[in-house]
C-alpha atoms as a PDB file:
ATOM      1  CA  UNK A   1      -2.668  -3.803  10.030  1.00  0.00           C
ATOM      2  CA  UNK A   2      -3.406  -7.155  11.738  1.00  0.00           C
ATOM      3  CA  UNK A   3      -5.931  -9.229  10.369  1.00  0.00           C
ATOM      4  CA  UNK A   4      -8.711 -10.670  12.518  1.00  0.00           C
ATOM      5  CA  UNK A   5     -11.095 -13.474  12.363  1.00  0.00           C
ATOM      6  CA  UNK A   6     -10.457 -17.509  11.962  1.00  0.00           C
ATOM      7  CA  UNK A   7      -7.513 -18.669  10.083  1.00  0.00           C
ATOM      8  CA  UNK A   8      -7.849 -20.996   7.212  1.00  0.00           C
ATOM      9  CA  UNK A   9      -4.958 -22.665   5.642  1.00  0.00           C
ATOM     10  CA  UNK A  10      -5.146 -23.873   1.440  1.00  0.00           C
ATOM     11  CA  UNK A  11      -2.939 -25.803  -0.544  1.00  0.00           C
ATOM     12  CA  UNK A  12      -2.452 -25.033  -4.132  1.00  0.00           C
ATOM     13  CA  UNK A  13      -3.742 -27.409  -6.518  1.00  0.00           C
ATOM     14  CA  UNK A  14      -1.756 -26.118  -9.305  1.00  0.00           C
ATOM     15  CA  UNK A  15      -0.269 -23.199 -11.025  1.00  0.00           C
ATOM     16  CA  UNK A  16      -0.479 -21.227 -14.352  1.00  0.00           C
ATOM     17  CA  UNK A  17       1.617 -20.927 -16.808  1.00  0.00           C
ATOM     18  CA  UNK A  18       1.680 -17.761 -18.899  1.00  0.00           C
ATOM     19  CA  UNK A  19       3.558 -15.341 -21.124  1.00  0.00           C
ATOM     20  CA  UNK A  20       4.493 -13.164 -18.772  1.00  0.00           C
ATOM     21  CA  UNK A  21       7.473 -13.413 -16.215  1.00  0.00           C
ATOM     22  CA  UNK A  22       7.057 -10.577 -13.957  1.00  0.00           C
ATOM     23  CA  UNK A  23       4.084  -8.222 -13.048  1.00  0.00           C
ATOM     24  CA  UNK A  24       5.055  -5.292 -15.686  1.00  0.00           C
ATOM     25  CA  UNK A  25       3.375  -6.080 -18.784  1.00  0.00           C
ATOM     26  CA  UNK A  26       0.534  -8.292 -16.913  1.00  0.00           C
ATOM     27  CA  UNK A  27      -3.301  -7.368 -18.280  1.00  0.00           C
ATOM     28  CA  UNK A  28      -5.032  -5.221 -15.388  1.00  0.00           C
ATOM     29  CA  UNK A  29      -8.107  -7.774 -15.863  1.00  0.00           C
ATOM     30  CA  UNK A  30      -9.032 -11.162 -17.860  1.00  0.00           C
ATOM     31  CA  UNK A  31     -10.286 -10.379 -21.031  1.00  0.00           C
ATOM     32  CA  UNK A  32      -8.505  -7.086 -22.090  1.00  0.00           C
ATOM     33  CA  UNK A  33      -5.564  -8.949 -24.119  1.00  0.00           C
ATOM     34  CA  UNK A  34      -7.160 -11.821 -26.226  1.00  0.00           C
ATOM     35  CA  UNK A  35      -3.724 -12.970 -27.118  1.00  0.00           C
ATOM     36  CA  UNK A  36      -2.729 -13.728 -23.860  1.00  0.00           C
ATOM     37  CA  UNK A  37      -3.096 -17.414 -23.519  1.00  0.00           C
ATOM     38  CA  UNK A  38      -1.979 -19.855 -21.069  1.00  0.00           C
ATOM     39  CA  UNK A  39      -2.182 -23.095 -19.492  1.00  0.00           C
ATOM     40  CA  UNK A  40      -3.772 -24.717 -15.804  1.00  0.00           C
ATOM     41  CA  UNK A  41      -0.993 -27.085 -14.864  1.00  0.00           C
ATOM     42  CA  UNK A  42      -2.770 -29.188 -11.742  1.00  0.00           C
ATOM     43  CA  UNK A  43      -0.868 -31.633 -10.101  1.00  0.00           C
ATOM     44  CA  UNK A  44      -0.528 -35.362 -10.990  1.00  0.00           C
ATOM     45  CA  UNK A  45      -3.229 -36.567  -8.588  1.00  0.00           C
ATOM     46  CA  UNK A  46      -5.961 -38.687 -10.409  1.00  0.00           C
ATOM     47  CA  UNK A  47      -8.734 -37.576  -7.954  1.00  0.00           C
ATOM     48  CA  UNK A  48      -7.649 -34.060  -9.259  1.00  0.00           C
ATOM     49  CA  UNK A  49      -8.554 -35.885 -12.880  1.00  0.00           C
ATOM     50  CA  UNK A  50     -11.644 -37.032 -12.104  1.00  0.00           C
ATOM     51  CA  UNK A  51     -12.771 -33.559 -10.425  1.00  0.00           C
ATOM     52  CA  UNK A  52     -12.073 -32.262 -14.167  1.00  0.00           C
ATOM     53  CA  UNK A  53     -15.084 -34.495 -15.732  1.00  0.00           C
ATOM     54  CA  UNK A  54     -17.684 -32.417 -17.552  1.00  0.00           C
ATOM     55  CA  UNK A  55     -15.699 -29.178 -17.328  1.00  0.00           C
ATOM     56  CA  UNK A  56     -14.853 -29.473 -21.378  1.00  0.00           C
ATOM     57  CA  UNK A  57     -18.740 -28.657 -21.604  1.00  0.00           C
ATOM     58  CA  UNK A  58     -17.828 -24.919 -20.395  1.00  0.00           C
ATOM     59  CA  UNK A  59     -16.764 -22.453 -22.357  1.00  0.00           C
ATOM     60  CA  UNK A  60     -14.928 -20.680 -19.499  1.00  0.00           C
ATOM     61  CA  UNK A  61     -14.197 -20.794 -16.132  1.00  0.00           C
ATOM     62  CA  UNK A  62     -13.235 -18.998 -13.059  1.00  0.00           C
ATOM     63  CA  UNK A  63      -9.647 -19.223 -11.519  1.00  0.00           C
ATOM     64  CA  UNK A  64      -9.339 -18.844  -8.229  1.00  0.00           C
ATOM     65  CA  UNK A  65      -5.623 -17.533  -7.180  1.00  0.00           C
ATOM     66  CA  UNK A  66      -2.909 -16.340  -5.027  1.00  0.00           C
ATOM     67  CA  UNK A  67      -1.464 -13.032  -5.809  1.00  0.00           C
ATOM     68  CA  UNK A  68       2.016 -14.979  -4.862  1.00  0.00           C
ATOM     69  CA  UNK A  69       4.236 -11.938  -5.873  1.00  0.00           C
ATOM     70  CA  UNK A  70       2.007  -8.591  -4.931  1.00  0.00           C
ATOM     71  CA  UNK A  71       5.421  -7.415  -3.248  1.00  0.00           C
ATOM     72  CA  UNK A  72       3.816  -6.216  -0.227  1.00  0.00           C
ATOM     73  CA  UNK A  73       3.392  -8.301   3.465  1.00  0.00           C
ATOM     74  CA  UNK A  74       0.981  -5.644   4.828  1.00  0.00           C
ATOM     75  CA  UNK A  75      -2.191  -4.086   3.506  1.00  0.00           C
ATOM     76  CA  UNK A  76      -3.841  -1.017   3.119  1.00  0.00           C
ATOM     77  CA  UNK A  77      -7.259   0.382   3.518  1.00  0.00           C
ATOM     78  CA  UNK A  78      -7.073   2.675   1.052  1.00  0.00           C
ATOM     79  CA  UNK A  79      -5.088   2.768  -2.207  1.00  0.00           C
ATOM     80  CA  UNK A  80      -4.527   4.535  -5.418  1.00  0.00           C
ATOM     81  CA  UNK A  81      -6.259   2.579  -8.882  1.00  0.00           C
ATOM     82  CA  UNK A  82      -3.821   2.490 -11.864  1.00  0.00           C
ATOM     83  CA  UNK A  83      -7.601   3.108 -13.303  1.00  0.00           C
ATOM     84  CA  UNK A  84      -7.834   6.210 -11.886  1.00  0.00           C
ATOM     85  CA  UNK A  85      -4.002   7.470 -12.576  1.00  0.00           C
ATOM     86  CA  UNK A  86      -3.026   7.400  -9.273  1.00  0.00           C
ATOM     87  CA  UNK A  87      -5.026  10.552  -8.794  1.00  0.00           C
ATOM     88  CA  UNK A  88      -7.694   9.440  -6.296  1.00  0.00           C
ATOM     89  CA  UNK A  89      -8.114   6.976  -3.296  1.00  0.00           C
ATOM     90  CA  UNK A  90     -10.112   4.086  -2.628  1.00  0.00           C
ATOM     91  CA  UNK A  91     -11.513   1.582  -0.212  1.00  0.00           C
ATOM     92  CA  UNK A  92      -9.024  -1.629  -1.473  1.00  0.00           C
ATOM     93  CA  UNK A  93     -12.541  -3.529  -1.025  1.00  0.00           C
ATOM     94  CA  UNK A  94     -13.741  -1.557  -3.721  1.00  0.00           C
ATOM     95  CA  UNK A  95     -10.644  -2.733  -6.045  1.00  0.00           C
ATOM     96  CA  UNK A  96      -9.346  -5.488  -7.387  1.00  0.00           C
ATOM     97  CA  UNK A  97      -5.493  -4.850  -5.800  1.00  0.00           C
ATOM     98  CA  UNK A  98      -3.601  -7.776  -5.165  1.00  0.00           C
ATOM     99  CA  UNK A  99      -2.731  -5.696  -1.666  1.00  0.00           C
ATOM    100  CA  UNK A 100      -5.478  -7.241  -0.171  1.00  0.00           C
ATOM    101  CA  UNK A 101      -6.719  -8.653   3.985  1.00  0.00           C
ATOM    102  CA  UNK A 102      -6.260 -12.145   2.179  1.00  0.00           C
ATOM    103  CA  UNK A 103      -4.386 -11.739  -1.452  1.00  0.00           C
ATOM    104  CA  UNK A 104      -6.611 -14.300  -3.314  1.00  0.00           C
ATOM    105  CA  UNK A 105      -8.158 -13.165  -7.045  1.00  0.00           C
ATOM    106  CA  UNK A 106     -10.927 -14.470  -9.320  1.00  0.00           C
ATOM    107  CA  UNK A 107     -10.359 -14.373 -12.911  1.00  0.00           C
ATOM    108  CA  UNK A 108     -12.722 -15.219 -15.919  1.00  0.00           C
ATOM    109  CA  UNK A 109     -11.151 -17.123 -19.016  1.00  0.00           C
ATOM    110  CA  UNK A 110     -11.660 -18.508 -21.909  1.00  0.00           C
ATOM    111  CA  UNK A 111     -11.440 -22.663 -21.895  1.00  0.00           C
ATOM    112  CA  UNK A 112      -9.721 -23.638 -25.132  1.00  0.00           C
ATOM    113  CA  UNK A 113      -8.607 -27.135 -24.602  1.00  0.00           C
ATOM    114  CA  UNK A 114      -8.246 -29.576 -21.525  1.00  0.00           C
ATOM    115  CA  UNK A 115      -5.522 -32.342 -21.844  1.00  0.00           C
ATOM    116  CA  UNK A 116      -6.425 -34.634 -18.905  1.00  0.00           C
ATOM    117  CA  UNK A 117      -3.575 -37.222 -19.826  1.00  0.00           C
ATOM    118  CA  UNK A 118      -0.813 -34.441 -20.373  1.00  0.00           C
ATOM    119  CA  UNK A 119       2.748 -35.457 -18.830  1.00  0.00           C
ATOM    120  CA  UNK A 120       3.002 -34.469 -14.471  1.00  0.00           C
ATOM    121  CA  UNK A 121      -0.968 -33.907 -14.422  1.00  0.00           C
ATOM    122  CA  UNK A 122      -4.081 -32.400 -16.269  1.00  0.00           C
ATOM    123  CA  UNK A 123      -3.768 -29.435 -18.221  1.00  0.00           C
ATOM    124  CA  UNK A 124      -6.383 -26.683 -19.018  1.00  0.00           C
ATOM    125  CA  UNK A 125      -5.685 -24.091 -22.050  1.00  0.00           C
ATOM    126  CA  UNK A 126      -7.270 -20.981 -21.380  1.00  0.00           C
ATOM    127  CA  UNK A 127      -7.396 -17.446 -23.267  1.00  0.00           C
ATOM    128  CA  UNK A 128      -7.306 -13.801 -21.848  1.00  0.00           C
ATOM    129  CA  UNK A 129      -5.454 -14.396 -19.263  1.00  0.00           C
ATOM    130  CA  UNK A 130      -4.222 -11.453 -16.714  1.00  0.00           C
ATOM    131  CA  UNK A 131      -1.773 -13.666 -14.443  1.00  0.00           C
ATOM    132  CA  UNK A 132       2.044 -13.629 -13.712  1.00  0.00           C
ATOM    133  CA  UNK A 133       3.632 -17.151 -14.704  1.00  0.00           C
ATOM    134  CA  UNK A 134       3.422 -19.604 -12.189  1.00  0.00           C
ATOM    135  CA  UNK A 135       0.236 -17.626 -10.400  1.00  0.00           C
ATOM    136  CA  UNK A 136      -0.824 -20.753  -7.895  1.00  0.00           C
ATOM    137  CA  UNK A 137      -4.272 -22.103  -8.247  1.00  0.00           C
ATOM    138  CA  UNK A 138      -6.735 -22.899  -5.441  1.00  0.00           C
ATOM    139  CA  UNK A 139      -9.957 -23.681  -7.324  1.00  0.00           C
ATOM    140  CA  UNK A 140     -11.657 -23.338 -10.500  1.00  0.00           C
ATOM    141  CA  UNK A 141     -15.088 -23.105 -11.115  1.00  0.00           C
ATOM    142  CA  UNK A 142     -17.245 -23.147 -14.525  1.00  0.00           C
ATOM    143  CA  UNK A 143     -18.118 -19.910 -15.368  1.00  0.00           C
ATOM    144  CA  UNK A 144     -22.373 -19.596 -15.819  1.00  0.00           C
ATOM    145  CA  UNK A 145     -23.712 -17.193 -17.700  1.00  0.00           C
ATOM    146  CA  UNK A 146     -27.105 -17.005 -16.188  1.00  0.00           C
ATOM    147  CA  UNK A 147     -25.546 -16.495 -12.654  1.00  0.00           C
ATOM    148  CA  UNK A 148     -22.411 -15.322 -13.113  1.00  0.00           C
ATOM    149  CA  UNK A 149     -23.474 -12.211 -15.727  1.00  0.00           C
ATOM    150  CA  UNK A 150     -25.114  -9.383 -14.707  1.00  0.00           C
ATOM    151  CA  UNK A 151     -25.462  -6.793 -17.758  1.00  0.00           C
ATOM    152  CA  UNK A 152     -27.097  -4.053 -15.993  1.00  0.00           C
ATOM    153  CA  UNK A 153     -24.593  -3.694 -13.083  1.00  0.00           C
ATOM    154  CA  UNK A 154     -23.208  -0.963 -11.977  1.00  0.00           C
ATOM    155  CA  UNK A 155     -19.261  -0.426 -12.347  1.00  0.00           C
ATOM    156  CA  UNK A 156     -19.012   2.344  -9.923  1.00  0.00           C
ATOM    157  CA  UNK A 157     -15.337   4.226 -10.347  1.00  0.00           C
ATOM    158  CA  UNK A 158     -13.989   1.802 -13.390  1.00  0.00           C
ATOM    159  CA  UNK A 159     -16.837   2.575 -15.105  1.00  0.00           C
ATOM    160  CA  UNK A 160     -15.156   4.887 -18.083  1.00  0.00           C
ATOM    161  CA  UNK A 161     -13.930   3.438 -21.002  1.00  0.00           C
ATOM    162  CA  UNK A 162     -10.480   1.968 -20.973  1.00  0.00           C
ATOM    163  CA  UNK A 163      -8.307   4.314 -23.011  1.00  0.00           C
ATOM    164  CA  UNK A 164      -6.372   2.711 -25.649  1.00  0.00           C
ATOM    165  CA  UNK A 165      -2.956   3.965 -27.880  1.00  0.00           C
ATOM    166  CA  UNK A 166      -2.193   3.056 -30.828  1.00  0.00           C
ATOM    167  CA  UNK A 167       1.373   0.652 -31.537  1.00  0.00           C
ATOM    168  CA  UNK A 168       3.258   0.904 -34.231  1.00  0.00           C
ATOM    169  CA  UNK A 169       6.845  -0.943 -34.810  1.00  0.00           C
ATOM    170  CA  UNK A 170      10.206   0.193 -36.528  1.00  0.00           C
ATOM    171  CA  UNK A 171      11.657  -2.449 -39.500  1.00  0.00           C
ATOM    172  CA  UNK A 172      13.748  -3.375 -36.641  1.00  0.00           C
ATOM    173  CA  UNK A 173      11.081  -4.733 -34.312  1.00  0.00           C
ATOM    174  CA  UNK A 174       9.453  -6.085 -37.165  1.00  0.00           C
ATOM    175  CA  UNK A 175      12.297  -8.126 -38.279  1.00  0.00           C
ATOM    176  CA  UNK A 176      13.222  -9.105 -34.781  1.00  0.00           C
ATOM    177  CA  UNK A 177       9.854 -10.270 -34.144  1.00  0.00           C
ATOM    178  CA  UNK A 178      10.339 -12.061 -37.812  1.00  0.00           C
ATOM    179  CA  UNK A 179      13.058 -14.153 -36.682  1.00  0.00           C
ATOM    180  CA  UNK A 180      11.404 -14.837 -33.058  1.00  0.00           C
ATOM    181  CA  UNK A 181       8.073 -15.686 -34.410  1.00  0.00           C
ATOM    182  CA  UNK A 182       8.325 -16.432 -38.359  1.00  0.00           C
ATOM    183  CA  UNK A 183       5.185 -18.591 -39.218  1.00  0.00           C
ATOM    184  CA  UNK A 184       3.165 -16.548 -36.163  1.00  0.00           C
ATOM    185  CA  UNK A 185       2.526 -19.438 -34.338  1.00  0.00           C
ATOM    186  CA  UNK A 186       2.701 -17.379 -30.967  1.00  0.00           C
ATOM    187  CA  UNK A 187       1.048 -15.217 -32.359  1.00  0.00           C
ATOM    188  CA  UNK A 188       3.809 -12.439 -30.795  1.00  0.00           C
ATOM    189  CA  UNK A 189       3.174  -9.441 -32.479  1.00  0.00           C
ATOM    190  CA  UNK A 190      -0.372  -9.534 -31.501  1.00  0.00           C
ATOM    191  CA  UNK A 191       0.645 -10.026 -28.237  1.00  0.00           C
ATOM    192  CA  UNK A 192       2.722  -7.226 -27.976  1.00  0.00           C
ATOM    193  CA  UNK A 193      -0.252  -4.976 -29.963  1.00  0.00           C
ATOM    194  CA  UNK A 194      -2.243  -6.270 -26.605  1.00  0.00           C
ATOM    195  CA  UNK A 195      -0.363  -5.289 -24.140  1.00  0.00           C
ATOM    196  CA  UNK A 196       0.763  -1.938 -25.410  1.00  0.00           C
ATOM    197  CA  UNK A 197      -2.461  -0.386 -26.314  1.00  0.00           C
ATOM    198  CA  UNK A 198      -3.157  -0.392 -22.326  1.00  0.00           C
ATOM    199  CA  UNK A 199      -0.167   1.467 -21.632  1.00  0.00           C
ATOM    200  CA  UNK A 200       1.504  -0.849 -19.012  1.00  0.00           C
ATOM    201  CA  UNK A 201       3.513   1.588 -17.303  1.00  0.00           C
ATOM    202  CA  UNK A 202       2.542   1.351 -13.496  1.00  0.00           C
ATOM    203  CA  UNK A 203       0.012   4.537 -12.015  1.00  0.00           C
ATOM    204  CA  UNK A 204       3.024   6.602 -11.078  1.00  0.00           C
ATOM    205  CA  UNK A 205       4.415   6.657 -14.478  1.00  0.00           C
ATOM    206  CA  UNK A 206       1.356   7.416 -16.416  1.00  0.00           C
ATOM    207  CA  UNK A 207       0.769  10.362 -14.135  1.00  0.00           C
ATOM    208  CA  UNK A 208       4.082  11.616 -14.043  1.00  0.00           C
ATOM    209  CA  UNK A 209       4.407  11.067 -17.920  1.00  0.00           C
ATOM    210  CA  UNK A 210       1.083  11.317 -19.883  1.00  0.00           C
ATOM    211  CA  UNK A 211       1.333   9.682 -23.143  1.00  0.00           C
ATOM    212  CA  UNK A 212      -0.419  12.980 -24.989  1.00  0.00           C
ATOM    213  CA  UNK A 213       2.654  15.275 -23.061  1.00  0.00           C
ATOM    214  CA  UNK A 214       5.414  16.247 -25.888  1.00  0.00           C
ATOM    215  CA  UNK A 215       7.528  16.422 -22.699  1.00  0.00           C
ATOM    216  CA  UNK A 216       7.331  12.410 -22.514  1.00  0.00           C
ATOM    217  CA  UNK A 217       8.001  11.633 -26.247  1.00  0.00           C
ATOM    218  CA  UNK A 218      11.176  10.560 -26.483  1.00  0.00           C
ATOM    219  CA  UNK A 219      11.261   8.374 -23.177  1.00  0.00           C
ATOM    220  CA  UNK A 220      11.660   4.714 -23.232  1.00  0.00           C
ATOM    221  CA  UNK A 221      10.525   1.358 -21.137  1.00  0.00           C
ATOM    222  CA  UNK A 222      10.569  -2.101 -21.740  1.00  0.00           C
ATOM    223  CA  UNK A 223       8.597  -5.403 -20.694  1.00  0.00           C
ATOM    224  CA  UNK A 224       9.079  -9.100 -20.379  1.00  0.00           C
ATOM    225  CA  UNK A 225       6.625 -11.164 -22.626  1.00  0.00           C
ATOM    226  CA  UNK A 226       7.383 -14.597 -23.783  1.00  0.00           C
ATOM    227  CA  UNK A 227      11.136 -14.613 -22.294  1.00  0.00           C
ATOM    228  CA  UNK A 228      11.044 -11.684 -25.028  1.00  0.00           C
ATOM    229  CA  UNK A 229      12.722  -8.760 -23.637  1.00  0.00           C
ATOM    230  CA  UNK A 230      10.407  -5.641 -25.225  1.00  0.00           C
ATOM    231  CA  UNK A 231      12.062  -2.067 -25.673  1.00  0.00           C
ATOM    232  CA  UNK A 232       9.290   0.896 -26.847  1.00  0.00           C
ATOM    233  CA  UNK A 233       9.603   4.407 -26.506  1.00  0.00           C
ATOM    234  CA  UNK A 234       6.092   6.878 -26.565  1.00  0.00           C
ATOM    235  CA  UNK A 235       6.601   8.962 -29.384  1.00  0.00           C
ATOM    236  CA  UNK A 236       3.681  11.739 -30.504  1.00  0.00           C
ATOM    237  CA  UNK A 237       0.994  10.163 -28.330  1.00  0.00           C
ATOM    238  CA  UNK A 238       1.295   6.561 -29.441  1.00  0.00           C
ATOM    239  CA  UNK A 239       3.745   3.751 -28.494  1.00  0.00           C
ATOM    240  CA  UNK A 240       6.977   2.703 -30.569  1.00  0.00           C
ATOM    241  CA  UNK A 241       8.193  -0.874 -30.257  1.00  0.00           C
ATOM    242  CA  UNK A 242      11.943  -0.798 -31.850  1.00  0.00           C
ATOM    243  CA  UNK A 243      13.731  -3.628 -30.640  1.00  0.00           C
ATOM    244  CA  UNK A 244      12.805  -7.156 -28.747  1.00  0.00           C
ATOM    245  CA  UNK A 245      16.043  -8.494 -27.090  1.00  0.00           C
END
């Protein structure tokens, strides 16, 4: 479909970095893995410096993004919510797809420290967050509580609970994740614990291979998390990490 309307063109004035290298793995939304840190690299520009004055008195902040690797040129009017298994369509303006008229997202983190003299331009460390590495940056914003919160609001469709599994590891994956990780300074188990207790598996998978099926115990994936490659198999309706390559 064509899109319509003015044109606008935006240049990125930075990029994130983050744990994750490619899309499977990625939190669904900021603020579902707590472990998932990362950092606001902005460009060396000192006017970009001086934009960052007063931000440290925020706890958190909005990022506003590209969806740079979505994997798709055209969009859709309707599509299918991971949320909802794949089971039921949508209006993709009632989503948060990155298969958008304009693929731009808005994400709420956690500010945990800003470096503004940090080597090739001003860093921001930031918590929860649910973006691919290198995820370009158009703006950020502080986040405000008194405008930007709305308790009573309606969720519509992703309303129900988020289901979560449980993770357990074998003494293989534990070890592995020993020698990775030995004083926890990543904090990579917890990390893993994050990300697994989502289920990352895209829609088609979950709803081709329920988690609760015996028929599906026994079948294994892997993700990408740290430059850690992460193998786990679903075994009696929980998930099995047994090896981290």
């Amino acid at each position: 479909m064509k899109k319509h309307g003015e044109a606008f063109e935006f240049a990125a004035i930075g990029h994130v970095r983050t744990p994750f290298k490619d899309k499977f793995g990625v939190p669904r939304q900021p603020g579902l893995a707590a472990e998932a840190k990362g950092v606001i690299k902005l460009l060396p520009d000192p006017d970009l410096k001086t934009a960052l004055k007063s931000l440290e008195e925020f706890s958190h902040l909005w990022i506003v993004f590209v969806f740079h690797e979505h994997g798709g040129k055209n969009w859709k009017p309707s599509i299918r919510p991971p949320r909802l298994g794949g089971n039921r369509k949508v209006g993709v303006l009632a989503s948060r797809s990155p298969h958008r008229p304009n693929p731009i997202g808005l994400s709420a983190v956690s500010i945990e420290k800003i470096d503004l003299d940090a080597e090739g331009g001003p860093e921001i460390y930031v918590g929860s967050v649910d973006l691919i590495d290198g995820t370009p940056v158009l703006d950020i914003k502080p986040y405000i509580p008194y405008a930007d919160s709305i308790p009573d609001a309606n969720a519509g469709w992703a309303s129900e609970p988020i289901p979560r599994f449980e993770v357990r590891f074998t003494p293989e994956a534990e070890a592995d994740i020993q020698k990775q990780d030995p004083v926890g300074e990543k904090n990579l188990r917890s990390l893993i614990i994050s990300i697994l207790e989502l289920d990352p598996r895209p829609a088609f998978q979950k709803r081709q291979h329920p988690v609760s099926e015996k028929e599906t115990w026994g079948r294994r994936y892997g993700f990408d998390v740290l430059e850690h490659d992460v193998k786990y198999e679903i075994q009696e309706g929980l998930f099995v990490v047994y090896a981290l390559e």
